[in-house]
PDB file of N, CA and C in Angstrom:
ATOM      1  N   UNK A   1      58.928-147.761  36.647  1.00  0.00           N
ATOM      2  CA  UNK A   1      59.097-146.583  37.449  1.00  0.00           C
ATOM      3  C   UNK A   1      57.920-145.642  37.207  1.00  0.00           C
ATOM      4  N   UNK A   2      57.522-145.106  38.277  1.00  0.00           N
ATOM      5  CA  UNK A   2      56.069-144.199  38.101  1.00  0.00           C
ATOM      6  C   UNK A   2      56.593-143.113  37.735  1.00  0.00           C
ATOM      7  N   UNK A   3      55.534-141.918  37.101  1.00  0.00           N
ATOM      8  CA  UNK A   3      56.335-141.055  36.492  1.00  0.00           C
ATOM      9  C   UNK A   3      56.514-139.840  37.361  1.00  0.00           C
ATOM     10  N   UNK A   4      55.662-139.929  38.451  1.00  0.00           N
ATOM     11  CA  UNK A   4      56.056-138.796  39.267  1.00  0.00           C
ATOM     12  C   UNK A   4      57.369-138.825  39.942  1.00  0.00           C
ATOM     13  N   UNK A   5      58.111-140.473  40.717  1.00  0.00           N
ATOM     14  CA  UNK A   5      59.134-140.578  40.680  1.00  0.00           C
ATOM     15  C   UNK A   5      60.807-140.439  40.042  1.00  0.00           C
ATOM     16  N   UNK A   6      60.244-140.208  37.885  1.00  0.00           N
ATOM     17  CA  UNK A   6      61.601-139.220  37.538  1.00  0.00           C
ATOM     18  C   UNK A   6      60.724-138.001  37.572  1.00  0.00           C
ATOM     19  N   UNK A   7      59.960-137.391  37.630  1.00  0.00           N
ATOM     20  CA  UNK A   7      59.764-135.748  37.868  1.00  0.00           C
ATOM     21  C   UNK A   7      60.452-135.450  39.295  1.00  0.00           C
ATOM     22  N   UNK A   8      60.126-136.067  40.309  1.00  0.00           N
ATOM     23  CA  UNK A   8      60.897-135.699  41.501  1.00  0.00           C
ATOM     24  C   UNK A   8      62.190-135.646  41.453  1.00  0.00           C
ATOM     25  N   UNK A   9      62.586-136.739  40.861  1.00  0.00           N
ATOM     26  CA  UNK A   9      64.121-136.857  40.772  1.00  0.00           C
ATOM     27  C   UNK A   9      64.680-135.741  39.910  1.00  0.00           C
ATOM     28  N   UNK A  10      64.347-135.489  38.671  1.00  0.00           N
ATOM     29  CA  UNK A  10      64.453-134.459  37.886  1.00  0.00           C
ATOM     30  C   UNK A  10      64.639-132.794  38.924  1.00  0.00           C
ATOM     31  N   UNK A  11      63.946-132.940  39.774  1.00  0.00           N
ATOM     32  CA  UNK A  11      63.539-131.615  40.484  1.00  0.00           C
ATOM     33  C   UNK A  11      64.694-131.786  40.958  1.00  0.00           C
ATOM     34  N   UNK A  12      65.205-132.572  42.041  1.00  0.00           N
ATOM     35  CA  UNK A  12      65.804-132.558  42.886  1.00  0.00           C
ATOM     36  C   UNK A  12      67.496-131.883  41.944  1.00  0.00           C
ATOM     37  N   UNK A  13      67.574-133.172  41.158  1.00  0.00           N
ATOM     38  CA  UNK A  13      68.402-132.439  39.699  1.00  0.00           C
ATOM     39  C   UNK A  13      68.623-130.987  39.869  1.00  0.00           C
ATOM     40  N   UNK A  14      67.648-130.568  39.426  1.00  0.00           N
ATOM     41  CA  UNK A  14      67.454-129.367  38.704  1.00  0.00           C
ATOM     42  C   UNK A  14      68.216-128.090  39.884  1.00  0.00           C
ATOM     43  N   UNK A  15      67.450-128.522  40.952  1.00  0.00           N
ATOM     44  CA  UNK A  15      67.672-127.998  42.481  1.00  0.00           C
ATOM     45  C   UNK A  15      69.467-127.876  42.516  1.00  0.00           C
ATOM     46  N   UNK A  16      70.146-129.164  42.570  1.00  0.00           N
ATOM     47  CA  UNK A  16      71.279-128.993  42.559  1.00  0.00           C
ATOM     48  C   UNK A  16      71.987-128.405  41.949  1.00  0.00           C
ATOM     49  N   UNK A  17      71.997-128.385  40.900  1.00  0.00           N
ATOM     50  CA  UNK A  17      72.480-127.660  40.031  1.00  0.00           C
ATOM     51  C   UNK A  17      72.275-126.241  39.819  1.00  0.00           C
ATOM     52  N   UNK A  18      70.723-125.708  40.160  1.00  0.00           N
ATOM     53  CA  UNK A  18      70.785-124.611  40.124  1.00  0.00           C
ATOM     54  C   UNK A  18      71.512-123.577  41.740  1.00  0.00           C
ATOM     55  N   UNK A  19      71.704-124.624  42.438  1.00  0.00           N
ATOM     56  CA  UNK A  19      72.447-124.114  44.138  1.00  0.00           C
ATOM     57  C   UNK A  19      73.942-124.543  43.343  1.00  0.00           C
ATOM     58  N   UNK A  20      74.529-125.356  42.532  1.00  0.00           N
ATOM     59  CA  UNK A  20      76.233-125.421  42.666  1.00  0.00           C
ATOM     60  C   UNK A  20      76.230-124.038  41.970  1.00  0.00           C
ATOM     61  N   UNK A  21      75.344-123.936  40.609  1.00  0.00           N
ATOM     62  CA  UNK A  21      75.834-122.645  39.810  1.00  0.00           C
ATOM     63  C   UNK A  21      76.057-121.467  40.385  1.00  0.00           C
ATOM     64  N   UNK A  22      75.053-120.931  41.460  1.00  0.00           N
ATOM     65  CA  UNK A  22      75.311-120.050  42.095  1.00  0.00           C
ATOM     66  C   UNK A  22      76.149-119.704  43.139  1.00  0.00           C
ATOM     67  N   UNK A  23      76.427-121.071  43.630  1.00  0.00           N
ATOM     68  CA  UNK A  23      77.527-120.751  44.565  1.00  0.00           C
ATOM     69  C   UNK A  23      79.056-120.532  43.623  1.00  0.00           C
ATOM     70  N   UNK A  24      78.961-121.148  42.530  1.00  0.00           N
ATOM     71  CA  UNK A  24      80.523-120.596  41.730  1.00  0.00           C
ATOM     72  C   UNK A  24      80.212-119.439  40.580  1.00  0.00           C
ATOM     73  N   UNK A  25      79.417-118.844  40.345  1.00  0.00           N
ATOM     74  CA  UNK A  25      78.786-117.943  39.522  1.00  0.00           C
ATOM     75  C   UNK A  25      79.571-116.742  39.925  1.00  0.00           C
ATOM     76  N   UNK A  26      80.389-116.079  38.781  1.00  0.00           N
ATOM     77  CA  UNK A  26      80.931-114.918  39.473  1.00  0.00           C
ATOM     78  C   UNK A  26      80.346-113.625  38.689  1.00  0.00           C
ATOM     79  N   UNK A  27      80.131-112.637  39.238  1.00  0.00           N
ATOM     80  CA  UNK A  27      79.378-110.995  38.612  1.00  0.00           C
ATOM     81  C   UNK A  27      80.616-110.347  38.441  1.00  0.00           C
ATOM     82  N   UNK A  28      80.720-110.356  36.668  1.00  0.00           N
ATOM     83  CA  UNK A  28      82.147-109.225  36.647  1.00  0.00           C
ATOM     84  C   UNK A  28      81.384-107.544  35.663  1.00  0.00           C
ATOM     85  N   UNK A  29      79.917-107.916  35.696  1.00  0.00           N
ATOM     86  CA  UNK A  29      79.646-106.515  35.480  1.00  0.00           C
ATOM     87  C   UNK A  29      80.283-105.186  35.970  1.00  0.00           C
ATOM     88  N   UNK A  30      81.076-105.549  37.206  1.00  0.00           N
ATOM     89  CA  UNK A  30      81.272-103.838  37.343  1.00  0.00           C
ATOM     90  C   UNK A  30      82.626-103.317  37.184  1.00  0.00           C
ATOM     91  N   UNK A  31      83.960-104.624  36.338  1.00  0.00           N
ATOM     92  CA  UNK A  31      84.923-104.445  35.369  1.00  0.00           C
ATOM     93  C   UNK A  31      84.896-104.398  34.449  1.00  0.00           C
ATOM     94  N   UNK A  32      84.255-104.043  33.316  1.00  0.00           N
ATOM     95  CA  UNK A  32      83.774-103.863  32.086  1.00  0.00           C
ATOM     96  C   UNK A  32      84.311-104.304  30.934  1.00  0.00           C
ATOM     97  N   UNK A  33      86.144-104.403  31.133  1.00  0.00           N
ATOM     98  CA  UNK A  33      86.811-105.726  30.574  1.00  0.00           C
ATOM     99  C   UNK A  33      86.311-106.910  30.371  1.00  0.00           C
ATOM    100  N   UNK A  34      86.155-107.016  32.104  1.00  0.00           N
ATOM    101  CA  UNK A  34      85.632-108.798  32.017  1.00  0.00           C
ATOM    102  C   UNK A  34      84.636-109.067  31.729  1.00  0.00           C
ATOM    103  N   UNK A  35      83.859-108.153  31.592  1.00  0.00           N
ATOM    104  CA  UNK A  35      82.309-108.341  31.110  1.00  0.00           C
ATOM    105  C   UNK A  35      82.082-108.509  29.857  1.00  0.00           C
ATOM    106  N   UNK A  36      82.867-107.394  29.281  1.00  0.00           N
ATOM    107  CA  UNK A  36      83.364-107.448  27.880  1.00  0.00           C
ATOM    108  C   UNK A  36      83.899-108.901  27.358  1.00  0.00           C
ATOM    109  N   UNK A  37      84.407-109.293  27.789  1.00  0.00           N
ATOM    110  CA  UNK A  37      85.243-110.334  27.423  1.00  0.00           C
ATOM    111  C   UNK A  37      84.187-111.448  27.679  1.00  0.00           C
ATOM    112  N   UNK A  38      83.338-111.599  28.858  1.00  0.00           N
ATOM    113  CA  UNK A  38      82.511-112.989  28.948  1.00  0.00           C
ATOM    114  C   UNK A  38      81.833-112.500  27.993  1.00  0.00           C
ATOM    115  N   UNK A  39      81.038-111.447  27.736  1.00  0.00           N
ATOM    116  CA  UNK A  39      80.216-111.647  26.869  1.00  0.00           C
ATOM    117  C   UNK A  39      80.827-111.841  24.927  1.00  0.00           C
ATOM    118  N   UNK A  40      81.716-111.569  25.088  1.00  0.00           N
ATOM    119  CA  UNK A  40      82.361-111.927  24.212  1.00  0.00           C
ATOM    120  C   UNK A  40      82.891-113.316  23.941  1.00  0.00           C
ATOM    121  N   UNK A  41      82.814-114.157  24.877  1.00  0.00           N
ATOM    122  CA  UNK A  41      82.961-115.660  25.036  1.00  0.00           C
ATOM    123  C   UNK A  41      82.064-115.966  24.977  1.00  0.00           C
ATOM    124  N   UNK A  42      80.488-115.456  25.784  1.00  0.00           N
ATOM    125  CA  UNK A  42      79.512-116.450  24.908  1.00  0.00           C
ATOM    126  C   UNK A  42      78.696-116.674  22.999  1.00  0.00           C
ATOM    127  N   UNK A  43      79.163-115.260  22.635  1.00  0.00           N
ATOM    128  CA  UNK A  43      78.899-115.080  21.482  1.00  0.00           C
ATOM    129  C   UNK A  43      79.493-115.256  20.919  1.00  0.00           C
ATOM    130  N   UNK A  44      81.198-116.328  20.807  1.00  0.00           N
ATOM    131  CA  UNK A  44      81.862-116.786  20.362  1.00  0.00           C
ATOM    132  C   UNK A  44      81.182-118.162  20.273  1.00  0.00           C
ATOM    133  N   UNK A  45      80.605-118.599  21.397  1.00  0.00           N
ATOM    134  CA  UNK A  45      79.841-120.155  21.667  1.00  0.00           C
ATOM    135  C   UNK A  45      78.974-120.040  20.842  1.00  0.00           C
ATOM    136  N   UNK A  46      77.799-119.430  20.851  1.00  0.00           N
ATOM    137  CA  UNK A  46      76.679-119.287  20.144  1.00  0.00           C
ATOM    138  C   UNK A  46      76.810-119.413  18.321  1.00  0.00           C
ATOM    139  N   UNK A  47      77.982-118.812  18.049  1.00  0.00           N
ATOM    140  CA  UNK A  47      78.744-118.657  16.858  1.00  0.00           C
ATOM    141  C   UNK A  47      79.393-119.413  16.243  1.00  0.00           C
ATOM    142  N   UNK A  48      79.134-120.408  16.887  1.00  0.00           N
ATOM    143  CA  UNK A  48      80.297-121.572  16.456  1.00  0.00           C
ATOM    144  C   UNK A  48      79.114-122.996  15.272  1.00  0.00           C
ATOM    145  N   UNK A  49      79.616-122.001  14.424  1.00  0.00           N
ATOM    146  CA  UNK A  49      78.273-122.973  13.331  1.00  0.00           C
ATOM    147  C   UNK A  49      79.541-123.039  11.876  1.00  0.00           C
ATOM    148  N   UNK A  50      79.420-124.101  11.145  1.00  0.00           N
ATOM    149  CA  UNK A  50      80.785-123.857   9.795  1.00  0.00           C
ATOM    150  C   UNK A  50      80.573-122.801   8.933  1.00  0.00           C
ATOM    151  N   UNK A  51      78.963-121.532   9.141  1.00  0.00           N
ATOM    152  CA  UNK A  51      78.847-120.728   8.193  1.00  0.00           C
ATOM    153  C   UNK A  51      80.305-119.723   9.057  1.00  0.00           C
ATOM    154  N   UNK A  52      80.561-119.318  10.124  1.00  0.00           N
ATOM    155  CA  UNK A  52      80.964-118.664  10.861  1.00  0.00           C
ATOM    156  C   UNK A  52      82.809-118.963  11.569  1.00  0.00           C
ATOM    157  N   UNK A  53      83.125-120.369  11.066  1.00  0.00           N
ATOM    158  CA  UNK A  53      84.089-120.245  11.711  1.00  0.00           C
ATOM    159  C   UNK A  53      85.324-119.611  11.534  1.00  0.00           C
ATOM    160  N   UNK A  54      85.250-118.826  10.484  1.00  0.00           N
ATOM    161  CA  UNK A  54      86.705-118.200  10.038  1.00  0.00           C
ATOM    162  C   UNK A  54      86.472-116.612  10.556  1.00  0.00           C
ATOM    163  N   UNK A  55      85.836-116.273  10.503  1.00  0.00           N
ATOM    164  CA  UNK A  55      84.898-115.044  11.060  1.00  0.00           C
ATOM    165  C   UNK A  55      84.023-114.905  12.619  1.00  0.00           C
ATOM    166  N   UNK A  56      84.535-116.045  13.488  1.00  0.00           N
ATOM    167  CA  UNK A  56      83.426-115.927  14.556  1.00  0.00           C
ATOM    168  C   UNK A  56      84.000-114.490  15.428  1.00  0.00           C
ATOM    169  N   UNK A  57      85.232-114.350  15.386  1.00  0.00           N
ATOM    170  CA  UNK A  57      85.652-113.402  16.294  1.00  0.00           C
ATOM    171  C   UNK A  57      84.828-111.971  15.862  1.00  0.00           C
ATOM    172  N   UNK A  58      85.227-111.856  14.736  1.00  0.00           N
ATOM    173  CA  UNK A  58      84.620-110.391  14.231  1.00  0.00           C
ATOM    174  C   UNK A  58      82.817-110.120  14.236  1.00  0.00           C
ATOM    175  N   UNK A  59      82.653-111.216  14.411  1.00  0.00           N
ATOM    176  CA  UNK A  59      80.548-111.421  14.443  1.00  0.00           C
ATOM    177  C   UNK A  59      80.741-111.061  16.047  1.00  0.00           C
ATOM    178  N   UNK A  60      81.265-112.224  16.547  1.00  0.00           N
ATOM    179  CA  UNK A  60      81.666-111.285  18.119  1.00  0.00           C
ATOM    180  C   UNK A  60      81.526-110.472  18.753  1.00  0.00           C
ATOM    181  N   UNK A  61      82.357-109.712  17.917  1.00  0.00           N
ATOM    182  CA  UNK A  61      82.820-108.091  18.634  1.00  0.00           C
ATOM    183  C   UNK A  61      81.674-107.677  18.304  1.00  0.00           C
ATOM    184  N   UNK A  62      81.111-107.498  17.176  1.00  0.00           N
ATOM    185  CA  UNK A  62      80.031-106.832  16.534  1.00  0.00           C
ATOM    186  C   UNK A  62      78.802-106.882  17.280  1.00  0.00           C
ATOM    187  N   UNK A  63      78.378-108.243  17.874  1.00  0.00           N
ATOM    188  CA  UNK A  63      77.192-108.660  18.611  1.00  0.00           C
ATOM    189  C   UNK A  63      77.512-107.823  20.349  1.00  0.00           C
ATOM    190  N   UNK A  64      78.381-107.976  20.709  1.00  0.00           N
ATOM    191  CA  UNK A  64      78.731-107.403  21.593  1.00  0.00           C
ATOM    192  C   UNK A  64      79.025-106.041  21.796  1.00  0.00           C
ATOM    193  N   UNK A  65      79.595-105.154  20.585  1.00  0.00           N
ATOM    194  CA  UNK A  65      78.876-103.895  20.856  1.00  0.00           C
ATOM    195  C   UNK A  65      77.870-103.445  20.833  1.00  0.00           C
ATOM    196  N   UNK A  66      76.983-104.057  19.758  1.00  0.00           N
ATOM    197  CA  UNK A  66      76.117-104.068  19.713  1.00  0.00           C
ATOM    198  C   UNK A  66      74.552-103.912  20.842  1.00  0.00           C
ATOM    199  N   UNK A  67      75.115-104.715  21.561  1.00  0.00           N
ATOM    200  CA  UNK A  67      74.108-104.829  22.806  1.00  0.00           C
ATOM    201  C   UNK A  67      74.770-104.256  23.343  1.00  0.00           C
ATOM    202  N   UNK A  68      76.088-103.651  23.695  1.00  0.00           N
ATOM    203  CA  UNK A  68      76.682-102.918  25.119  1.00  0.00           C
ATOM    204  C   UNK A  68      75.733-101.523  24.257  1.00  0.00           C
ATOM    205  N   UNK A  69      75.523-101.118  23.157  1.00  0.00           N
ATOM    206  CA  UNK A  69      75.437-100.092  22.755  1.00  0.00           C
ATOM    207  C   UNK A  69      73.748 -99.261  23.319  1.00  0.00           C
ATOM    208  N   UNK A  70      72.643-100.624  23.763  1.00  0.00           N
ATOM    209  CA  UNK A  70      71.670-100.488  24.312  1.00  0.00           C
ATOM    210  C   UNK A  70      72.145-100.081  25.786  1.00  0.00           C
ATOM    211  N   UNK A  71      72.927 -99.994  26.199  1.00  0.00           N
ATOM    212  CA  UNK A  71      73.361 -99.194  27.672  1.00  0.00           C
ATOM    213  C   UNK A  71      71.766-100.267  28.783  1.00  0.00           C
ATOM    214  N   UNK A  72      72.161-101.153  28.516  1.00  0.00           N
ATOM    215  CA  UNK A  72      70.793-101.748  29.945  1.00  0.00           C
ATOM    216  C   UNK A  72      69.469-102.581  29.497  1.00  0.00           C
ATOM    217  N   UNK A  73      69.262-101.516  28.448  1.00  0.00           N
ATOM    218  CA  UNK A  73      67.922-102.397  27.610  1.00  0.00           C
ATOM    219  C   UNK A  73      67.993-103.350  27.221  1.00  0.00           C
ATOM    220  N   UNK A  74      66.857-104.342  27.493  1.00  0.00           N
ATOM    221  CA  UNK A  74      66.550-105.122  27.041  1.00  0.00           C
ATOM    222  C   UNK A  74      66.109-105.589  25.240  1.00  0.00           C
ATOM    223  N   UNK A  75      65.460-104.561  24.696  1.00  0.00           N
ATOM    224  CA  UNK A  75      64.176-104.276  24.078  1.00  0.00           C
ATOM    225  C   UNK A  75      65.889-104.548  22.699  1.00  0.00           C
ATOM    226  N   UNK A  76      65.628-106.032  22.055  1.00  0.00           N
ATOM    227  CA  UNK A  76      66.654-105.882  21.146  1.00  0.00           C
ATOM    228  C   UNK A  76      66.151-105.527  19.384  1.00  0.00           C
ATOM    229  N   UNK A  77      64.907-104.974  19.911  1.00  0.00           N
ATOM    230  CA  UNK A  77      64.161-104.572  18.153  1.00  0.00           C
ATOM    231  C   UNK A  77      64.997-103.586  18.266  1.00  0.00           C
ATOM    232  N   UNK A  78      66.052-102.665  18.596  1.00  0.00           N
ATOM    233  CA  UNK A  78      66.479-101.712  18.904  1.00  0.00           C
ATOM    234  C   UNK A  78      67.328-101.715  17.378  1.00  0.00           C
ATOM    235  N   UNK A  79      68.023-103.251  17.380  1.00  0.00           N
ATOM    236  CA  UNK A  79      69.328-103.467  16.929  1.00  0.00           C
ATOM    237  C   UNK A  79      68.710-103.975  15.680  1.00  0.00           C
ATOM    238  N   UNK A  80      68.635-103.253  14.655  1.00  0.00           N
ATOM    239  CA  UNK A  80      68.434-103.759  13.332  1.00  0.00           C
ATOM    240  C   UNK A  80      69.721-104.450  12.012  1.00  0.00           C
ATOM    241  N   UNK A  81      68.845-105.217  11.659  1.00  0.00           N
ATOM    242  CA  UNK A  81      70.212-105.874  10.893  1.00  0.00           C
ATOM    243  C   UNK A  81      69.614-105.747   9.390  1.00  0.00           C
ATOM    244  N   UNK A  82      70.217-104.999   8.561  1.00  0.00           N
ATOM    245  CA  UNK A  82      70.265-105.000   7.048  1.00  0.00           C
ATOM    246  C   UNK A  82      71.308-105.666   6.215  1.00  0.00           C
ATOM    247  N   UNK A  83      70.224-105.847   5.279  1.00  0.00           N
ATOM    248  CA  UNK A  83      71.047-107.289   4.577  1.00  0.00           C
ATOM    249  C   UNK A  83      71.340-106.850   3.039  1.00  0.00           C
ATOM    250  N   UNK A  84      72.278-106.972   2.643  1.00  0.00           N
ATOM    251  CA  UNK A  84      72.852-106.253   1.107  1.00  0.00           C
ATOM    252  C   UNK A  84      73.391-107.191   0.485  1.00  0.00           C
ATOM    253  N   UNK A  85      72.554-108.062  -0.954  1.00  0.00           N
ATOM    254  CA  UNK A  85      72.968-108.940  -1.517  1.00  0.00           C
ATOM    255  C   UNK A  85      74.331-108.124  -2.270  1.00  0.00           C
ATOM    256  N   UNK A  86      75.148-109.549  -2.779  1.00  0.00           N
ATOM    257  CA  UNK A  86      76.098-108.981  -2.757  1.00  0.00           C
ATOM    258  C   UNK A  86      77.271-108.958  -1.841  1.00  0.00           C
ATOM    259  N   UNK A  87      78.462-108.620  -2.553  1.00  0.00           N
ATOM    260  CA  UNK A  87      79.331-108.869  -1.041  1.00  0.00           C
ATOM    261  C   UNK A  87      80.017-109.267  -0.536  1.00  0.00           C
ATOM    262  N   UNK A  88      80.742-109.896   0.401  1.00  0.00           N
ATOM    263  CA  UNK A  88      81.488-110.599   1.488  1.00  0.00           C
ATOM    264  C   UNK A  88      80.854-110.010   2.737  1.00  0.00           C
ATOM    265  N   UNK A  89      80.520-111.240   3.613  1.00  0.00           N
ATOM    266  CA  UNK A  89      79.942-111.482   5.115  1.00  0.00           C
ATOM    267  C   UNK A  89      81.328-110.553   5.963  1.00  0.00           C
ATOM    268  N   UNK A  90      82.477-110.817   5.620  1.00  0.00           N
ATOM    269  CA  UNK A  90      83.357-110.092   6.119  1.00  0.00           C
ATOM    270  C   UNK A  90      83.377-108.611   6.257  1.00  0.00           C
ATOM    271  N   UNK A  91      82.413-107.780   5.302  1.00  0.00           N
ATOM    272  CA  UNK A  91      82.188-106.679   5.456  1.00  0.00           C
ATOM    273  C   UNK A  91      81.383-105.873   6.210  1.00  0.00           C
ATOM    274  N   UNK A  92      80.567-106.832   6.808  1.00  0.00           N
ATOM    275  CA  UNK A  92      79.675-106.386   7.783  1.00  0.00           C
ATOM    276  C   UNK A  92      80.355-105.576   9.303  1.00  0.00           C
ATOM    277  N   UNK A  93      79.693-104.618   9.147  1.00  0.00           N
ATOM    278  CA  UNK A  93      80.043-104.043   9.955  1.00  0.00           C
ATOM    279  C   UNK A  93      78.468-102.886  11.175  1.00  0.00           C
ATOM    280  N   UNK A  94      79.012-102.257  11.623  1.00  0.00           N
ATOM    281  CA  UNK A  94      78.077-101.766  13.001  1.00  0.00           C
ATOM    282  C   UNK A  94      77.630-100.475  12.714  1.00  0.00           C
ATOM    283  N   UNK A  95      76.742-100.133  12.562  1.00  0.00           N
ATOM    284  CA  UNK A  95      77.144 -98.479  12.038  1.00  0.00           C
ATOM    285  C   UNK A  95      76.157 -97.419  13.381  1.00  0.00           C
ATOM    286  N   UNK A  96      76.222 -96.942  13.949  1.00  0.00           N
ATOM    287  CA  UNK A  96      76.451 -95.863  14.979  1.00  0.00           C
ATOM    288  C   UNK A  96      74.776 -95.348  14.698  1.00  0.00           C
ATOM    289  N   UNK A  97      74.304 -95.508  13.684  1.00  0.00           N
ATOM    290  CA  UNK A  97      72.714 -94.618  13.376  1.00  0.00           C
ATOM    291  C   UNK A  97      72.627 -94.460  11.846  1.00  0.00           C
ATOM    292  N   UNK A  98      71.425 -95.231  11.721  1.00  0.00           N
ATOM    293  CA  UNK A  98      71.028 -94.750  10.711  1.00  0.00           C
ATOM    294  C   UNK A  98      69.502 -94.461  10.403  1.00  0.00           C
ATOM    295  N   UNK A  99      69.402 -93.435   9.478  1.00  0.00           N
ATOM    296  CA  UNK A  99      67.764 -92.428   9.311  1.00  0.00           C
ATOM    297  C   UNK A  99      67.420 -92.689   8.059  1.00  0.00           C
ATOM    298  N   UNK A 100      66.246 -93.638   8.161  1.00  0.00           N
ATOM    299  CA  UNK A 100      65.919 -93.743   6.830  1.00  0.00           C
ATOM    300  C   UNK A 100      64.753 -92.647   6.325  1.00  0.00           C
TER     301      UNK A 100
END
C-alpha cells in the first residue's frame, strides 16, 4: 500500500469523526451546573492514575475551581501549586490568594 493512500484514508477518518463529534457535541456553558459538572467529569478522567484513586473526587473539585476561578483566562501560570513536604495529599486544599 502506498503511503499517501493511508494518509488519505486517515484524512478522510479524521474528517468523519471530526463532523459526527460536532453534530452530537452539546454547549452547556451557559448552565453552570452542567458545566460544572462536565468539567468535573473530565478531571475525574484525567485523574484516574492509582496515586489518586481514593482521592480523585476531591483533586476534582479543586482543579475545577480552580480554573472556574480564572473567570475566562486562559493564561494557567495564574494557578500556582505549592508543595509542603510532609503531610497527607488529602490536605491539600485551594486557598483564595496568597502574597508572598
Amino acid at each position: 500500500m502506498h503511503p499517501q493512500t493511508i494518509i488519505a484514508g486517515w484524512r478522510l477518518a479524521r474528517d468523519a469523526a471530526r463532523n459526527r463529534l460536532s453534530k452530537i457535541a452539546r454547549d452547556n456553558s451557559s448552565d453552570q451546573d452542567r458545566f460544572k459538572n462536565d468539567l468535573t467529569n473530565i478531571a475525574k478522567t484525567t485523574l484516574s492514575s492509582k496515586l489518586l484513586t481514593q482521592d480523585k473526587q476531591h483533586f476534582a473539585d479543586l482543579a475545577v475551581e480552580a480554573v472556574l476561578r480564572l473567570k475566562g483566562s486562559t493564561n494557567l501560570s495564574y494557578i500556582q501549586v505549592i508543595k509542603k513536604l510532609g503531610g497527607s495529599i488529602k490536605e491539600s486544599f485551594l486557598c483564595d490568594g496568597l502574597i508572598l
